[in-house]
C-alpha atoms as a PDB file:
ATOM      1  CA  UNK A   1     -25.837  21.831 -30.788  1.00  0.00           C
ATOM      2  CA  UNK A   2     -23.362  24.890 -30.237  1.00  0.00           C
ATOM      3  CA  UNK A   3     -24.764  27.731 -28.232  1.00  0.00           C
ATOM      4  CA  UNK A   4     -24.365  30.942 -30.085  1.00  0.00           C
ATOM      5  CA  UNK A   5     -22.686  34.130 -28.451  1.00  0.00           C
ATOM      6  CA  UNK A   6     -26.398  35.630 -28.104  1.00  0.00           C
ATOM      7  CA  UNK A   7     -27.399  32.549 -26.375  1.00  0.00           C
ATOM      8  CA  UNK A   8     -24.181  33.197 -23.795  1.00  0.00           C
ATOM      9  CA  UNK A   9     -24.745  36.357 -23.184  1.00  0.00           C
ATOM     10  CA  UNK A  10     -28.552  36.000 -22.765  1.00  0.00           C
ATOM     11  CA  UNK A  11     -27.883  33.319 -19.760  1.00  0.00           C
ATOM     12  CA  UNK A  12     -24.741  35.293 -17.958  1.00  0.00           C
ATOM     13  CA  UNK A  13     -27.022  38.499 -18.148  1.00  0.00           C
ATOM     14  CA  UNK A  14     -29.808  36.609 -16.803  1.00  0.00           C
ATOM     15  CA  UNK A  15     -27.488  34.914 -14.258  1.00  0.00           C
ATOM     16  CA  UNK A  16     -26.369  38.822 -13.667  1.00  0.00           C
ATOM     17  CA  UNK A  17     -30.336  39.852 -12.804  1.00  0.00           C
ATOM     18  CA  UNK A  18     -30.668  37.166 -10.968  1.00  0.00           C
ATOM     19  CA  UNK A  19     -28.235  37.328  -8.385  1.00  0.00           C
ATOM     20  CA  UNK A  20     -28.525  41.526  -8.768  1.00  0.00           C
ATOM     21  CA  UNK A  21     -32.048  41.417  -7.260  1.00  0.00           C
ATOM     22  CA  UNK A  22     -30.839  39.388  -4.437  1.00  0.00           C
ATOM     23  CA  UNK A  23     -27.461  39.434  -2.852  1.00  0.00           C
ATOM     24  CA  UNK A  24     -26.076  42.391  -4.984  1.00  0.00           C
ATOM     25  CA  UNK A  25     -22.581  43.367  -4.384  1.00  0.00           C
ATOM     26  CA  UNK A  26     -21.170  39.781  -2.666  1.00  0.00           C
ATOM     27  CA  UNK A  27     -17.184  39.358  -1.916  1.00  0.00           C
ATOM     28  CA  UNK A  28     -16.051  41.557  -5.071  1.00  0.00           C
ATOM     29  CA  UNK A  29     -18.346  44.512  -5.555  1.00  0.00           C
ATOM     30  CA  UNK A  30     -22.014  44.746  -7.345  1.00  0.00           C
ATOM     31  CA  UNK A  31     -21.408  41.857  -9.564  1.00  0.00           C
ATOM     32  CA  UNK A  32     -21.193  38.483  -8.601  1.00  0.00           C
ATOM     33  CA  UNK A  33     -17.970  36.550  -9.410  1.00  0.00           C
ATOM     34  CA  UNK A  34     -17.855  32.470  -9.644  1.00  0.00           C
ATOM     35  CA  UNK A  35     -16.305  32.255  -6.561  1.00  0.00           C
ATOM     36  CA  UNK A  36     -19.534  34.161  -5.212  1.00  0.00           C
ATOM     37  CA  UNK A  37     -21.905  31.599  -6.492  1.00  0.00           C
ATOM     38  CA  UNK A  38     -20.115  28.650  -5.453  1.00  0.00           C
ATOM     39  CA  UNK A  39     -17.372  29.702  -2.778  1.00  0.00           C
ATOM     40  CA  UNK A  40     -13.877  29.441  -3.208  1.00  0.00           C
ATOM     41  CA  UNK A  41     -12.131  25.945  -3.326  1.00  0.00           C
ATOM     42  CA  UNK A  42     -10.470  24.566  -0.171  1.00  0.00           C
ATOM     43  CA  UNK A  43      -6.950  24.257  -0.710  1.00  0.00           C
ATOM     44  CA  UNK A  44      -6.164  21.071  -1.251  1.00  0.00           C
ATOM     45  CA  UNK A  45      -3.591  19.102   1.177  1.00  0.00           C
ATOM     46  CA  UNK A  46      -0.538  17.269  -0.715  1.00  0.00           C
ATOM     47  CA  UNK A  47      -0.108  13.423  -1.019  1.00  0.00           C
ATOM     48  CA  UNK A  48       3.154  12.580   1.277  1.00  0.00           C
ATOM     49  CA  UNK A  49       2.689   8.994   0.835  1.00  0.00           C
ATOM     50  CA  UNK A  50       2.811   9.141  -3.222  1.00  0.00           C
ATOM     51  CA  UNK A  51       6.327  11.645  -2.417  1.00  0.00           C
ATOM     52  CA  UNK A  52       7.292   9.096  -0.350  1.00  0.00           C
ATOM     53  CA  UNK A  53       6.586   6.137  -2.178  1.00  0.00           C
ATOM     54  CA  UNK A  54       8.577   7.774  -4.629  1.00  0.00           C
ATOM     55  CA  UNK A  55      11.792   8.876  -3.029  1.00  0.00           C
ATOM     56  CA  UNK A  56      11.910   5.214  -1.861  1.00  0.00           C
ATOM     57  CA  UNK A  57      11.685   4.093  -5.274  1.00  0.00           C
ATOM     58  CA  UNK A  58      14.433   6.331  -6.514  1.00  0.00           C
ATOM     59  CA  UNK A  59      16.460   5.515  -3.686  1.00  0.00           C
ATOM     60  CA  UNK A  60      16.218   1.891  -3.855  1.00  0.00           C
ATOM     61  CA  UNK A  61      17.239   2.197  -7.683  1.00  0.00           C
ATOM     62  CA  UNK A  62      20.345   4.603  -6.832  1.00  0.00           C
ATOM     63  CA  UNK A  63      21.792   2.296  -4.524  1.00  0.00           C
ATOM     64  CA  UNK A  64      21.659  -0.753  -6.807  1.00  0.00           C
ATOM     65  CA  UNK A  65      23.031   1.250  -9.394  1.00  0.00           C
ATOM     66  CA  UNK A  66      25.577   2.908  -6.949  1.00  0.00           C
ATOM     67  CA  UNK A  67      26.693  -0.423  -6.026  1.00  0.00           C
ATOM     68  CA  UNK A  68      27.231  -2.169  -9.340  1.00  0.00           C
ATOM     69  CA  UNK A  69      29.177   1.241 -10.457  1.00  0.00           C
ATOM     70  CA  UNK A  70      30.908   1.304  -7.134  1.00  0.00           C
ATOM     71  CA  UNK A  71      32.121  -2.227  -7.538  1.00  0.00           C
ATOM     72  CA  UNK A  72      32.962  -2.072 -11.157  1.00  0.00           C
ATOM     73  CA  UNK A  73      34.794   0.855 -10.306  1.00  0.00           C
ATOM     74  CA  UNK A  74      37.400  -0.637  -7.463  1.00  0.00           C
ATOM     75  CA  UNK A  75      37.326  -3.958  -9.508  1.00  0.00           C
ATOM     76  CA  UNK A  76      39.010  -1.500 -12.229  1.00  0.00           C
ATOM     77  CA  UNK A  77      41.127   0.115  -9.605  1.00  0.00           C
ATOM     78  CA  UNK A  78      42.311  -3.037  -7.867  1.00  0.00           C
ATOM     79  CA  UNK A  79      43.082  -5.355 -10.319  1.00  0.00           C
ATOM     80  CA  UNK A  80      45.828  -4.054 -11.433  1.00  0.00           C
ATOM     81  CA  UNK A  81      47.459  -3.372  -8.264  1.00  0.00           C
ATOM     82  CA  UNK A  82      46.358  -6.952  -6.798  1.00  0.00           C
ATOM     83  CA  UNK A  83      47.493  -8.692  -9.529  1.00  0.00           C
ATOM     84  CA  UNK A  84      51.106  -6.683  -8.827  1.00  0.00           C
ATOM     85  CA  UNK A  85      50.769  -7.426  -5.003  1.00  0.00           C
ATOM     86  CA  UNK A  86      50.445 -11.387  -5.945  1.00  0.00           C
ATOM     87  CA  UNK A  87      52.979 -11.267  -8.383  1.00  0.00           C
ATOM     88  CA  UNK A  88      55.280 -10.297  -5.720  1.00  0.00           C
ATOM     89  CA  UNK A  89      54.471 -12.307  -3.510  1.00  0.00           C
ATOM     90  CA  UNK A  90      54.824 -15.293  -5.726  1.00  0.00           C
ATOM     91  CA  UNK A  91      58.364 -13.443  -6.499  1.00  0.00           C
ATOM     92  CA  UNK A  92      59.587 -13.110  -2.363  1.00  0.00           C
ATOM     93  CA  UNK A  93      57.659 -16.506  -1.926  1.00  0.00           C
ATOM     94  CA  UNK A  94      60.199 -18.736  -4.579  1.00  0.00           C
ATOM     95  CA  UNK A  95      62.879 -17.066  -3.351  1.00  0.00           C
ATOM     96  CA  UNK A  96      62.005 -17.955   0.241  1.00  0.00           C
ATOM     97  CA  UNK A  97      61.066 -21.566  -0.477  1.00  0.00           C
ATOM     98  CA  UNK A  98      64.427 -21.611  -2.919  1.00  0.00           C
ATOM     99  CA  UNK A  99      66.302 -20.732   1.152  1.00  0.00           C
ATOM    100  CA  UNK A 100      64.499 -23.494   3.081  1.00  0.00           C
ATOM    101  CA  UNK A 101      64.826 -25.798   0.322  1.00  0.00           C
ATOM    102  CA  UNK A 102      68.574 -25.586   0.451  1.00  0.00           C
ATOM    103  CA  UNK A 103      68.540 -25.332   4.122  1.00  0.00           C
ATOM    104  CA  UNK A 104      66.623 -28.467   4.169  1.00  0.00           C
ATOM    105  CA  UNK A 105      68.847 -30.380   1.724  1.00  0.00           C
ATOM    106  CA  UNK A 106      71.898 -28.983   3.508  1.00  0.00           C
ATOM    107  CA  UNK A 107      70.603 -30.386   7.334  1.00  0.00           C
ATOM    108  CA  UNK A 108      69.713 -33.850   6.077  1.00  0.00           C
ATOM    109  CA  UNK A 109      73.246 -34.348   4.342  1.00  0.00           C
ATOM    110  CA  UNK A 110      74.927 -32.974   7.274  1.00  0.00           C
ATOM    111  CA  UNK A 111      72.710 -35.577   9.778  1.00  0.00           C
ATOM    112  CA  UNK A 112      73.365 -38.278   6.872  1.00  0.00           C
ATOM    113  CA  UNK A 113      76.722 -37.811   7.516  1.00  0.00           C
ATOM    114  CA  UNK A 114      79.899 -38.519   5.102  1.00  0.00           C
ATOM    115  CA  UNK A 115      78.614 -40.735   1.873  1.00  0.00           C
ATOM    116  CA  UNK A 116      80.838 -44.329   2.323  1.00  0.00           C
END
């Protein structure tokens, strides 16, 4: 059942009386205020370890996803130029073993000596 304004205003002018008769004025003046009746409410102290619990979290997450991104990334960036670098290498390497190759073949003919 819904109180009606008349009953609302009945019971906060009897709460009114009441509280007139016996502690009139309180913190705010002559009429009591909620925080009169019931005090005012300690301030309450934060929860570090749910902040904390959560910057781990989010931490943890952003370096896995740092580190994926940061290896996709110089995969992306080095490829190319690794591939190149091996390329030329392969490049300065035939050339090379083409030299010893022919050095080679040219010392064991000379030790051989003439062909009879």
């Amino acid at each position: 059942m819904m109180a009606t304004e008349k009953d609302l205003l009945d019971k906060a002018d009897a709460l009114l009386r009441r509280h007139a008769l016996g502690a009139a004025g309180g913190e705010t003046g002559t009429y009591p205020v909620l925080t009169d009746l019931i005090g005012a409410p300690e301030p309450q102290q934060p929860d570090t370890s749910l902040r904390e619990e959560l910057v781990e979290r989010v931490l943890k997450e952003l370096r896995t996803q740092v580190g994926v991104e940061m290896e996709r990334q110089v995969a992306e960036t080095l490829a190319p130029q690794l591939r190149a670098a091996v390329a030329e290498a392969l490049a300065g390497m035939q050339e090379r073993l083409a030299t010893l190759v022919a050095e080679a073949v040219a010392k064991a003919l000379e030790e051989r000596g003439p062909v009879k």
